[in-house]
C-alpha atoms as a PDB file:
ATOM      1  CA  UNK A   1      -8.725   0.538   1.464  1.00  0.00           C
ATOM      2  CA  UNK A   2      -7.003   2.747   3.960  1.00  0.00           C
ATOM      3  CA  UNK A   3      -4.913   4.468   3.745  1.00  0.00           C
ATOM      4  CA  UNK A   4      -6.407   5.824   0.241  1.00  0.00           C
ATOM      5  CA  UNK A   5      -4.756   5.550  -2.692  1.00  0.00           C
ATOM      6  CA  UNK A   6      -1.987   8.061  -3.354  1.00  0.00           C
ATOM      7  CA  UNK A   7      -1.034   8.357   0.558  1.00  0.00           C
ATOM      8  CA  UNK A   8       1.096   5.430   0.530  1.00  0.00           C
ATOM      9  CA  UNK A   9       3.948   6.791  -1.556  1.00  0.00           C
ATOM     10  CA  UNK A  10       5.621   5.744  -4.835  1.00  0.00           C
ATOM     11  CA  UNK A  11       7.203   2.427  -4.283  1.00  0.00           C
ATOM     12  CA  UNK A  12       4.349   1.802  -2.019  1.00  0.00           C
ATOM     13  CA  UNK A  13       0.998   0.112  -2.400  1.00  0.00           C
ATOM     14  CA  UNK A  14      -2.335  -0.412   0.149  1.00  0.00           C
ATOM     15  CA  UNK A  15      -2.690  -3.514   1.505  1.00  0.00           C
ATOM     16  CA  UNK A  16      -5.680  -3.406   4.131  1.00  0.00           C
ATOM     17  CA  UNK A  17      -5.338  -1.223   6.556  1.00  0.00           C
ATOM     18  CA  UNK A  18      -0.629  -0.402   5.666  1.00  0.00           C
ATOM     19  CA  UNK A  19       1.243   0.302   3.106  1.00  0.00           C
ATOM     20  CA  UNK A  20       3.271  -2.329   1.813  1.00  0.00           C
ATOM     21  CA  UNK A  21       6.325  -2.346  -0.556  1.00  0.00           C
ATOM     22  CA  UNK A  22       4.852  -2.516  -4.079  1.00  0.00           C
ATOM     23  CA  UNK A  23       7.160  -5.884  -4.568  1.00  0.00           C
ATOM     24  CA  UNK A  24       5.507  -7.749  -1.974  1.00  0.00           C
ATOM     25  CA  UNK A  25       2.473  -9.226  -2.105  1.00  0.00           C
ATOM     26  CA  UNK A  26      -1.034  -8.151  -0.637  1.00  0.00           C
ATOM     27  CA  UNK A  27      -1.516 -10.995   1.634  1.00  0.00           C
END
């Protein structure tokens, strides 16, 4: 996944290729 994990920020997860909220969902 890019970006790797770590780079997206606390409240943040990967989701493909962004960084999404880690309350939504990885569509």
């Amino acid at each position: 996944c890019t970006p790797p994990d770590g780079a997206c920020g606390f409240h943040y997860h990967c989701c493909s290729k962004f960084c999404i909220t880690v309350s939504s969902t990885c569509n």
